[in-house]
N, C-alpha and C. Protein backbone atom coordinates (compact mmCIF):
# COMPACT_ATOMS: atom_id res chain seq x y z
N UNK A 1 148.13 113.72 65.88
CA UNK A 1 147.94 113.68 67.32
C UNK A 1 146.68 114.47 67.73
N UNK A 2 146.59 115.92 67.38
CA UNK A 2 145.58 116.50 67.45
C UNK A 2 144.13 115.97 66.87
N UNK A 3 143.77 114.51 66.18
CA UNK A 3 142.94 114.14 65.60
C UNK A 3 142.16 113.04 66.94
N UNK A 4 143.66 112.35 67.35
CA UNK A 4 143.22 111.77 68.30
C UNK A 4 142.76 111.71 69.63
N UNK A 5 143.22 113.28 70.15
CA UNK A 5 143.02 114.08 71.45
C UNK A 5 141.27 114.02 71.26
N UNK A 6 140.94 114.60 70.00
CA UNK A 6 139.63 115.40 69.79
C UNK A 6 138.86 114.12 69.90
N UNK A 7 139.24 112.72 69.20
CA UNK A 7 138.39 111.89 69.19
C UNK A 7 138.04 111.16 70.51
N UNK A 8 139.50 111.53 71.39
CA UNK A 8 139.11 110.75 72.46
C UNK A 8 138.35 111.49 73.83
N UNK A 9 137.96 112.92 73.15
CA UNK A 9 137.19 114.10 74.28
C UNK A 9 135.97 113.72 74.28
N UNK A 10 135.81 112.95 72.30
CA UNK A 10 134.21 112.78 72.31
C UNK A 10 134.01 111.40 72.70
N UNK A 11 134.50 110.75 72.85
CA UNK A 11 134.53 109.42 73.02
C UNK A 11 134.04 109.33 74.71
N UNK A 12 134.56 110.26 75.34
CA UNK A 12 134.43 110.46 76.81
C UNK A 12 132.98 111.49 77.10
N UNK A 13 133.18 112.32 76.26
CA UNK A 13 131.44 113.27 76.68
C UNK A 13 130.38 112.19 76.34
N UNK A 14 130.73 111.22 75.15
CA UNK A 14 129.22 110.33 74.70
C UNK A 14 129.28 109.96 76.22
N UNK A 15 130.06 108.76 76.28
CA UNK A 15 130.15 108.05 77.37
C UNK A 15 129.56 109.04 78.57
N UNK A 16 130.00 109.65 78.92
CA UNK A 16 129.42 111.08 79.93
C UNK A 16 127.84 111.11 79.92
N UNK A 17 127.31 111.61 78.86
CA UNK A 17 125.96 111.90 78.49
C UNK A 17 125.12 110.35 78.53
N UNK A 18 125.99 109.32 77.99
CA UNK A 18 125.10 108.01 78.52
C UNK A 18 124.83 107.66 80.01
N UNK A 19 125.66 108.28 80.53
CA UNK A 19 125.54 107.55 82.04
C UNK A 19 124.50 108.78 82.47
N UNK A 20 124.21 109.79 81.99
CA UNK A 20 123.05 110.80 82.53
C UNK A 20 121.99 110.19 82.25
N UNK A 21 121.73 109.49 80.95
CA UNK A 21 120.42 108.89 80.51
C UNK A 21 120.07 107.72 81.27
N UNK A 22 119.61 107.27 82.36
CA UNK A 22 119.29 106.32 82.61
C UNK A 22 118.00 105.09 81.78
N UNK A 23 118.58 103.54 81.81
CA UNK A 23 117.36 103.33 80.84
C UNK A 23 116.63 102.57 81.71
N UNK A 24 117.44 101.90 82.69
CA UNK A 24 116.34 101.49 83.98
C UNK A 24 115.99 102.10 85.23
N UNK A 25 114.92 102.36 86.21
CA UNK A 25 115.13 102.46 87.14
C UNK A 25 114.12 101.68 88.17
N UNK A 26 114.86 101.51 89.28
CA UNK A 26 113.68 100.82 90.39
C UNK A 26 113.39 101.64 91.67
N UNK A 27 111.97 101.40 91.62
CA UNK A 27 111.73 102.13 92.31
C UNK A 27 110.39 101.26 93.74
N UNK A 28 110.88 102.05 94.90
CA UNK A 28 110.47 101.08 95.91
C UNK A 28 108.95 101.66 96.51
N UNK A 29 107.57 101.00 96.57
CA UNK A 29 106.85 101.36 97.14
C UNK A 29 106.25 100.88 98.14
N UNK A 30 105.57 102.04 98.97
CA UNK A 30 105.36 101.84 100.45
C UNK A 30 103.89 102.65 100.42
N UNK A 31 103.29 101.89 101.38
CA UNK A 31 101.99 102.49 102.04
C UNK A 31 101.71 103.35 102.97
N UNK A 32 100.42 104.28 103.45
CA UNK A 32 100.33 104.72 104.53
C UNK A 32 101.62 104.61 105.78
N UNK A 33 101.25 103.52 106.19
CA UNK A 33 102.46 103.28 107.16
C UNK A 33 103.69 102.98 107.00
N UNK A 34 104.22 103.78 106.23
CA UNK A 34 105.61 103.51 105.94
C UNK A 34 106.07 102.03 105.24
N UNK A 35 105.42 100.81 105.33
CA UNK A 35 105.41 99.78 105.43
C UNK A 35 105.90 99.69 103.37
N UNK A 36 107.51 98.81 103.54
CA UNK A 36 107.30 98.50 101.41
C UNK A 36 106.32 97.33 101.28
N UNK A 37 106.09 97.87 100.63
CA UNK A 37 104.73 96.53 99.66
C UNK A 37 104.91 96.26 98.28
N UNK A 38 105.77 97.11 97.88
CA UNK A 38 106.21 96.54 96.14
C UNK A 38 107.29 97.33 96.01
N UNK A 39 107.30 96.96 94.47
CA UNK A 39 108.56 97.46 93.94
C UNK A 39 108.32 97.83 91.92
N UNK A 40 108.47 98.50 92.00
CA UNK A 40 108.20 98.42 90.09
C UNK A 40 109.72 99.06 89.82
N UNK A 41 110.05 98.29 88.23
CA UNK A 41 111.22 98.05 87.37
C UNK A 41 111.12 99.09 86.01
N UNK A 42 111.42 100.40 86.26
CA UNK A 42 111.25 100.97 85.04
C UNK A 42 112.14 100.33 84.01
N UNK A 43 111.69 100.56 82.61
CA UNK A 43 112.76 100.63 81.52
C UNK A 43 112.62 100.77 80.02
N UNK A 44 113.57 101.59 79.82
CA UNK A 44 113.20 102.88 78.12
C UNK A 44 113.01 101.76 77.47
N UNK A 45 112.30 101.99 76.80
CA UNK A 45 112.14 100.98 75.58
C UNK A 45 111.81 102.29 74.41
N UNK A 46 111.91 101.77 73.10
CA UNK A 46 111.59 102.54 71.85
C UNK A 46 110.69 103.26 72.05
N UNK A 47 108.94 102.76 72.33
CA UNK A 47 107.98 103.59 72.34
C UNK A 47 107.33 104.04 73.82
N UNK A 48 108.27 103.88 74.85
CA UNK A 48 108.15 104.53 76.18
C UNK A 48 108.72 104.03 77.22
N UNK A 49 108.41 103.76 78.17
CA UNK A 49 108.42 102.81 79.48
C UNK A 49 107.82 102.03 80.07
N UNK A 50 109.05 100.62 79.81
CA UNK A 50 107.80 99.60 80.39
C UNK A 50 108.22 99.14 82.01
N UNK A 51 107.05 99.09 82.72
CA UNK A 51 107.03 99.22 84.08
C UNK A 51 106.68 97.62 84.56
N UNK A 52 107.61 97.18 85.09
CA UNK A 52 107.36 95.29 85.72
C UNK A 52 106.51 95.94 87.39
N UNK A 53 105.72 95.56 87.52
CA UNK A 53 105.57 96.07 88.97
C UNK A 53 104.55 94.97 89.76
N UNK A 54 105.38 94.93 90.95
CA UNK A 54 104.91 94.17 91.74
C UNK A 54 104.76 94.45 93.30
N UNK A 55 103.25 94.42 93.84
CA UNK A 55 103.05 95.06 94.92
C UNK A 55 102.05 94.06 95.48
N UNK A 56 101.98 94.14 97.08
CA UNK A 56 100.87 93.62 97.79
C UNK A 56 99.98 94.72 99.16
N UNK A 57 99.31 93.48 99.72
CA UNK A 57 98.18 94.38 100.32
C UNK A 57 97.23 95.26 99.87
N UNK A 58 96.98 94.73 98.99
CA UNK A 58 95.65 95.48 98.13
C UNK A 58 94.33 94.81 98.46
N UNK A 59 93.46 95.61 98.32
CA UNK A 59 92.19 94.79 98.02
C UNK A 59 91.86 93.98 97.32
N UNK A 60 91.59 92.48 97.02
CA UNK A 60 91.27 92.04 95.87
C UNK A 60 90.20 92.95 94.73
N UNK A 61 90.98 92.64 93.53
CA UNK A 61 90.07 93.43 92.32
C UNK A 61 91.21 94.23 91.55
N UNK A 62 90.40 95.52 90.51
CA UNK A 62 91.28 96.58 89.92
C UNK A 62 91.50 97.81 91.04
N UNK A 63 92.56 98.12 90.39
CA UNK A 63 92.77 99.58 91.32
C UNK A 63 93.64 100.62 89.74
N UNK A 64 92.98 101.77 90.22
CA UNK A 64 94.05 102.72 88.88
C UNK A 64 95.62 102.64 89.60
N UNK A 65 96.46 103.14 88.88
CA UNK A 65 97.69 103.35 89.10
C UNK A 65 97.65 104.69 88.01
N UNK A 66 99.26 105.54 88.67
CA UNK A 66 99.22 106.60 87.47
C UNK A 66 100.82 107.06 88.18
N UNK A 67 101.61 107.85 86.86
CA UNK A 67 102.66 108.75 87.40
C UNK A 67 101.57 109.93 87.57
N UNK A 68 102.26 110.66 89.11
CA UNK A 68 102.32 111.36 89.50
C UNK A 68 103.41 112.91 88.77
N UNK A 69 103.27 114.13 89.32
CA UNK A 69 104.04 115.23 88.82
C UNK A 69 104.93 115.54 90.05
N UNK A 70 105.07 114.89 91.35
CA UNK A 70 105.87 115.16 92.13
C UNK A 70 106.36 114.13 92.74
N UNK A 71 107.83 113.93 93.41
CA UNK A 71 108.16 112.54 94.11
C UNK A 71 108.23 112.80 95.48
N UNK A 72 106.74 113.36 95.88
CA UNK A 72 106.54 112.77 96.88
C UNK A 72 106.02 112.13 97.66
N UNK A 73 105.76 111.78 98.64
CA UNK A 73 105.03 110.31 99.15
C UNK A 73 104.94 110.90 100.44
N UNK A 74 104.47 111.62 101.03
CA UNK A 74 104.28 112.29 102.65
C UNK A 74 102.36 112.35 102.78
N UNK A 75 102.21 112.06 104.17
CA UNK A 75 100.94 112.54 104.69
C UNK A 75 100.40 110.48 104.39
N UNK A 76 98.87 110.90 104.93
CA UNK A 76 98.44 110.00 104.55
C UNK A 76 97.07 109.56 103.55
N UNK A 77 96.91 110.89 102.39
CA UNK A 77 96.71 110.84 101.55
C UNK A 77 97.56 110.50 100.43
N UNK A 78 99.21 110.88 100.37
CA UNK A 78 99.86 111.27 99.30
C UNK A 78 99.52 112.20 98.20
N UNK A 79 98.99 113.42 98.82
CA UNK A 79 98.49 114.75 98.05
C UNK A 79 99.68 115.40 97.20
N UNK A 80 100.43 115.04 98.29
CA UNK A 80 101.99 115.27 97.95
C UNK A 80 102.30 115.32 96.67
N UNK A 81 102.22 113.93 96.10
CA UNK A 81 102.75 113.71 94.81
C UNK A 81 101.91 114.59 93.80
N UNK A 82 101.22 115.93 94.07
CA UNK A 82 100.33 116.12 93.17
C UNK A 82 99.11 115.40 92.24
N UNK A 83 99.34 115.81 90.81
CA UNK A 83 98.44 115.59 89.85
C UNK A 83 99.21 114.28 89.11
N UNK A 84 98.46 113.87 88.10
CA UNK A 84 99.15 113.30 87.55
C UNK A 84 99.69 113.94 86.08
N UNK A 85 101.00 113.63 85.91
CA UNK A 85 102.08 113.80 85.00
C UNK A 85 101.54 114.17 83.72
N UNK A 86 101.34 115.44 83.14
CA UNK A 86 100.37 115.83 82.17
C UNK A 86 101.64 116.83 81.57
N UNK A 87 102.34 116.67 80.83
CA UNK A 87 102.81 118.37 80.25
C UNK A 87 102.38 118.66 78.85
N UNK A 88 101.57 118.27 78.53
CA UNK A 88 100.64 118.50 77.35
C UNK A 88 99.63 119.00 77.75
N UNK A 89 98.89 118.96 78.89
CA UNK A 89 98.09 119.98 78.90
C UNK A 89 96.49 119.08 78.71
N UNK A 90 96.42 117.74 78.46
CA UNK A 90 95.34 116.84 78.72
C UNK A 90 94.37 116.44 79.41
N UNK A 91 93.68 116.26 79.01
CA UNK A 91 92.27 115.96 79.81
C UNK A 91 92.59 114.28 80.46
N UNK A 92 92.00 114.24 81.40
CA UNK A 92 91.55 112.27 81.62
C UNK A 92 91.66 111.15 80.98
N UNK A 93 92.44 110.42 80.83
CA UNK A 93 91.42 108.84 80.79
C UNK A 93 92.21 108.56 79.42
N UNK A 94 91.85 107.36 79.07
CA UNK A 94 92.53 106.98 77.41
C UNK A 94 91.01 106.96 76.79
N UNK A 95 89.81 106.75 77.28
CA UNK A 95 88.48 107.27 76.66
C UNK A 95 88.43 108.16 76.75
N UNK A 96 88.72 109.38 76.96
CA UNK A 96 88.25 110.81 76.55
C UNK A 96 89.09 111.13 75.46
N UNK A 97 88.16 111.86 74.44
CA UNK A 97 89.25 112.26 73.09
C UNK A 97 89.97 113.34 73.52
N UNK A 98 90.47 114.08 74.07
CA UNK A 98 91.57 115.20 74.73
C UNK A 98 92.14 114.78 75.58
N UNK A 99 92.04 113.57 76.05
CA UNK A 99 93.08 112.52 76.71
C UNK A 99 94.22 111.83 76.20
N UNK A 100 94.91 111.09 76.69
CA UNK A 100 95.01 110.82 78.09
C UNK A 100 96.18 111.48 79.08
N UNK A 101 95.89 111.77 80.30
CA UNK A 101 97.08 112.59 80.82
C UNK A 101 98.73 111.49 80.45
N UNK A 102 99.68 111.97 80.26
CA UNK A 102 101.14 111.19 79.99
C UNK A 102 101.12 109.49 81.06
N UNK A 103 100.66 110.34 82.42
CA UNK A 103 100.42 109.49 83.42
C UNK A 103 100.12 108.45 83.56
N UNK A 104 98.66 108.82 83.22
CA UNK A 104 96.98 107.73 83.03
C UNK A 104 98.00 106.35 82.87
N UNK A 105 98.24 105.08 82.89
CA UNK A 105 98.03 103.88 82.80
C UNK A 105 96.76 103.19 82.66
N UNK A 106 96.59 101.88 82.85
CA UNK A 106 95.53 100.85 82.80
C UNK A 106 95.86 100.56 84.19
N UNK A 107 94.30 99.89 84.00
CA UNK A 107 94.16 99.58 85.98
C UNK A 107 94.94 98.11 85.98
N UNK A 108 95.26 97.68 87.37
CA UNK A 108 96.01 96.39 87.86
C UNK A 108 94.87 95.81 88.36
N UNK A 109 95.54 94.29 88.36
CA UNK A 109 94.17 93.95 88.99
C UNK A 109 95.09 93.26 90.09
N UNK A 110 94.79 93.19 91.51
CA UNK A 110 95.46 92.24 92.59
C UNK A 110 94.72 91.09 92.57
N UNK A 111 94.68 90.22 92.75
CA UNK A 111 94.47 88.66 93.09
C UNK A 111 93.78 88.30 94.53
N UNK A 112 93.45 87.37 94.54
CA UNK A 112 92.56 87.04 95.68
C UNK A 112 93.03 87.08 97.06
N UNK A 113 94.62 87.42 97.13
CA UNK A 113 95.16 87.62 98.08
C UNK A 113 95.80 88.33 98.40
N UNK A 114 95.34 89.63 97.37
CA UNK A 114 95.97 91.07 97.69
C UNK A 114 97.18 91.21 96.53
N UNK A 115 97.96 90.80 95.70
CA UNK A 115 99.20 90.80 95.48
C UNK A 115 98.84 90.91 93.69
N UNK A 116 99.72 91.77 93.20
CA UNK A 116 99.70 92.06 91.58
C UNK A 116 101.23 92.07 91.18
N UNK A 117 101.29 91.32 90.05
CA UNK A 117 102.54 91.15 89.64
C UNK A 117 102.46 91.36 88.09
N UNK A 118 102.37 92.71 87.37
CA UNK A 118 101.96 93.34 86.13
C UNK A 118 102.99 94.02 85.46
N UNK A 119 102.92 93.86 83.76
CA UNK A 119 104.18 94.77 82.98
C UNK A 119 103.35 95.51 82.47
N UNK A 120 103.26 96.90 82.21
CA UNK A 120 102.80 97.87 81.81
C UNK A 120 103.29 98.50 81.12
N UNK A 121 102.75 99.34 79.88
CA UNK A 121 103.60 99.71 79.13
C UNK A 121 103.14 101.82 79.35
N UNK A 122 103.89 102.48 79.39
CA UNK A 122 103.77 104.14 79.68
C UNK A 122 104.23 104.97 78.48
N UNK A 123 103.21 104.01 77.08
CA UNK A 123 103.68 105.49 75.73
C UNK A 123 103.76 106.37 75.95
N UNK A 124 105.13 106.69 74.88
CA UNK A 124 105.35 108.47 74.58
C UNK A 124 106.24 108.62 76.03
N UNK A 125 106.50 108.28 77.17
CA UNK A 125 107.31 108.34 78.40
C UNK A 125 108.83 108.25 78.48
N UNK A 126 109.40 109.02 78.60
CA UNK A 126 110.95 108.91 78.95
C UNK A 126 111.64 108.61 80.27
N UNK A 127 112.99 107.91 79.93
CA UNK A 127 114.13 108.08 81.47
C UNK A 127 115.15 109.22 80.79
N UNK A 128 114.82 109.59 79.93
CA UNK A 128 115.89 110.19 79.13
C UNK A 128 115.31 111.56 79.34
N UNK A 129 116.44 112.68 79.02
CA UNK A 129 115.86 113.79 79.13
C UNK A 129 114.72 114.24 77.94
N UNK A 130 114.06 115.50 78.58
CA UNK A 130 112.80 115.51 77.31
C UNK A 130 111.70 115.99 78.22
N UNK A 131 110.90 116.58 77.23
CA UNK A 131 109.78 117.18 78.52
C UNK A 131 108.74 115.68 78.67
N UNK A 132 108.92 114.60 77.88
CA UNK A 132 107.96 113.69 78.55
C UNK A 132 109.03 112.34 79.31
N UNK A 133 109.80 113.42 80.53
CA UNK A 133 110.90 112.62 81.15
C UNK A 133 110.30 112.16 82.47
N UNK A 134 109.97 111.60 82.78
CA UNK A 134 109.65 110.37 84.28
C UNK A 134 110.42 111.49 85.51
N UNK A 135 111.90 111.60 85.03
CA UNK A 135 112.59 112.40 85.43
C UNK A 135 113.11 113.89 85.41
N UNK A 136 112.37 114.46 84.85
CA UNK A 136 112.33 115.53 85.05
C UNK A 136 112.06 116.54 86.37
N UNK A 137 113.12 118.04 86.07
CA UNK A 137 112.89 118.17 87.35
C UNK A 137 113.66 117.52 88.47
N UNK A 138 112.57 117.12 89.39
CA UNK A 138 112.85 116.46 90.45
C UNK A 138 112.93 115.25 90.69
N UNK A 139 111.66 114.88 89.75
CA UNK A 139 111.36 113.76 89.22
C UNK A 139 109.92 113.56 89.40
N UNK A 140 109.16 112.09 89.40
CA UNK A 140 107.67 112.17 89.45
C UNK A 140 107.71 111.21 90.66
N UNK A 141 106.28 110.37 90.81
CA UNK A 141 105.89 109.23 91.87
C UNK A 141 105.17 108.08 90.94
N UNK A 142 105.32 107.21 91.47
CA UNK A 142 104.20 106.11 90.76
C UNK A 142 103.23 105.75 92.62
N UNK A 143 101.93 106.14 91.82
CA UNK A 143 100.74 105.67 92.85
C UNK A 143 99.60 104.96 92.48
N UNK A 144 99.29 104.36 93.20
CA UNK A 144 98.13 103.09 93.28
C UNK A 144 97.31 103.91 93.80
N UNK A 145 96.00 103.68 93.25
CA UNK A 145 94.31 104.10 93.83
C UNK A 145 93.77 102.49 94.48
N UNK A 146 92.79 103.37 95.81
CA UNK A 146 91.98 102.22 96.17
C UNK A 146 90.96 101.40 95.12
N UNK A 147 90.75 102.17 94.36
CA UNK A 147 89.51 101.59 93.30
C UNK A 147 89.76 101.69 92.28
N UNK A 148 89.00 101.62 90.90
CA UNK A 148 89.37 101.06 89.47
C UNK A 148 89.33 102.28 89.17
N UNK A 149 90.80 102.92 88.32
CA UNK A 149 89.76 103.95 87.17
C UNK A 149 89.65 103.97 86.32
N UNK A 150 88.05 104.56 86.28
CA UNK A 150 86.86 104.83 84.67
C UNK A 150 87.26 105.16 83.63
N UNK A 151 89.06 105.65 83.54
CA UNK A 151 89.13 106.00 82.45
C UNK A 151 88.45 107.29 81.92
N UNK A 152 87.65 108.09 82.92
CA UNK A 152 87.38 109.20 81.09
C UNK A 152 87.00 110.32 82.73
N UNK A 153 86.74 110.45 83.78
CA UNK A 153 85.99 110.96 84.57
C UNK A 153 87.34 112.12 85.30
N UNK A 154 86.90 113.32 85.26
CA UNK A 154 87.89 114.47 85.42
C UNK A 154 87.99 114.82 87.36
N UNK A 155 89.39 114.84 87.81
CA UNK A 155 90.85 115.27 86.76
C UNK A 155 91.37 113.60 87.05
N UNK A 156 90.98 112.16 87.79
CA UNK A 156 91.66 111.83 88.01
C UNK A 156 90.82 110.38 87.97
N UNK A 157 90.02 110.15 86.99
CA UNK A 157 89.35 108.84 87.06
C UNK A 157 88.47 108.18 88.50
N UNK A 158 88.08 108.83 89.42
CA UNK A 158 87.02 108.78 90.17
C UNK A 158 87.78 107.07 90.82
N UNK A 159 89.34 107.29 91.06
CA UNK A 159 89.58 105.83 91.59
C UNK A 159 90.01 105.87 92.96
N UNK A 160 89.43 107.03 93.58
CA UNK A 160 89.91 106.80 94.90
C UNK A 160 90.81 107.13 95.98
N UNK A 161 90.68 107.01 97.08
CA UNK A 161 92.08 107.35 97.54
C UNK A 161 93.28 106.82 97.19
N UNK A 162 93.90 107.49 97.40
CA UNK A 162 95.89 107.09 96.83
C UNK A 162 96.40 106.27 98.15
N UNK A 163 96.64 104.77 97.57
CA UNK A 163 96.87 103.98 98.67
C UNK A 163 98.63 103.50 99.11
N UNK A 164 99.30 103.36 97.55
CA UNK A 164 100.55 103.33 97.44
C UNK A 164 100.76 104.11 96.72
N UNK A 165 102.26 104.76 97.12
CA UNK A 165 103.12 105.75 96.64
C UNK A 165 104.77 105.29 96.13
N UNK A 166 105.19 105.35 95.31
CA UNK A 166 107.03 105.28 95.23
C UNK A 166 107.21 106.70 94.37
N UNK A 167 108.37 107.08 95.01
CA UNK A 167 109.26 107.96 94.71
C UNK A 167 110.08 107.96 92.85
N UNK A 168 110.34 108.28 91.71
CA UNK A 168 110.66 107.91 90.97
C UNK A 168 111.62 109.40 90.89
N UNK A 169 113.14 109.59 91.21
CA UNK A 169 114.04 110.32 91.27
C UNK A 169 115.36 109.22 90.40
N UNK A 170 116.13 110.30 89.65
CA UNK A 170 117.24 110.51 89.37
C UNK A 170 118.19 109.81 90.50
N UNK A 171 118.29 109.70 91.20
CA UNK A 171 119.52 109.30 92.01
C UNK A 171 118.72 109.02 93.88
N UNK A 172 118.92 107.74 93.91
CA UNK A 172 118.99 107.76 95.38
C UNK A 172 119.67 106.81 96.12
């Protein structure tokens, strides 16, 4: 009896500890004016997180995107959300050799009518706990730049103002 008590405590903490790990999350983004304009689909995969994301009202062309180190989305810069998501301690860009911040992504490109519908992939990135957790903390932001970034140019790829913001939290 006592074999089966014990098996069924652990049977319940796994179960417990899985539902802490999240492997998807969605997360809703909005512009300046409050206004949603997309939405991106996190989800763990083996070698990080891959991000479905789909947003409009952009400029036609590239724009950077990046996690952020804070989830927030206030003002109408989005200064808020800080830096981007570095706990290694990295330089810029996936061209700089002391790069790339955890963050950094590849640029999106929107379409001739404003609208990007892109899967991205965020190596080395967690939903799971871990210091390279999405969620950690508080959690982070995912933000869109007005312009492309260069990839290598310090601290933040020279792409511009921060045009869209989403929140990327643990629970809402």
């Amino acid at each position: 009896m006592r074999f089966f008590t014990t098996f069924f405590i652990m049977i319940v903490f796994l179960a417990a500890c899985q539902h802490q790990s999240p492997t998807t999350k969605k997360v809703q983004l909005y512009n300046h004016s409050g206004d949603q304009v997309g939405s991106a689909e996190l989800e763990e995969e083996s070698n990080g997180v891959k991000i479905k994301l789909k947003a409009e009202g952009l400029s036609p062309g590239f724009h950077g995107i990046h996690i952020h180190e804070h989830p927030k989305c206030t003002g109408n810069d989005f200064k808020s959300a800080g830096n981007h998501l570095n706990p290694e301690k990295k330089q810029h860009g996936p061209m700089n050799p002391k790069g790339p911040h955890l963050g950094d992504l590849p640029n999106i490109h929107a379409d001739d009518d404003g609208k990007v519908k892109e899967e991205l992939m965020l190596s080395g990135a967690t939903l799971k706990e871990g210091k390279k957790s999405l969620l950690l903390k508080d959690g982070t932001s995912l933000v869109i730049t007005a312009g492309k970034d260069d990839g290598l140019s310090q601290p933040a790829g020279n792409s511009g103002k921060r045009i869209i913001c989403g929140k990327i939290i643990a629970d809402e």
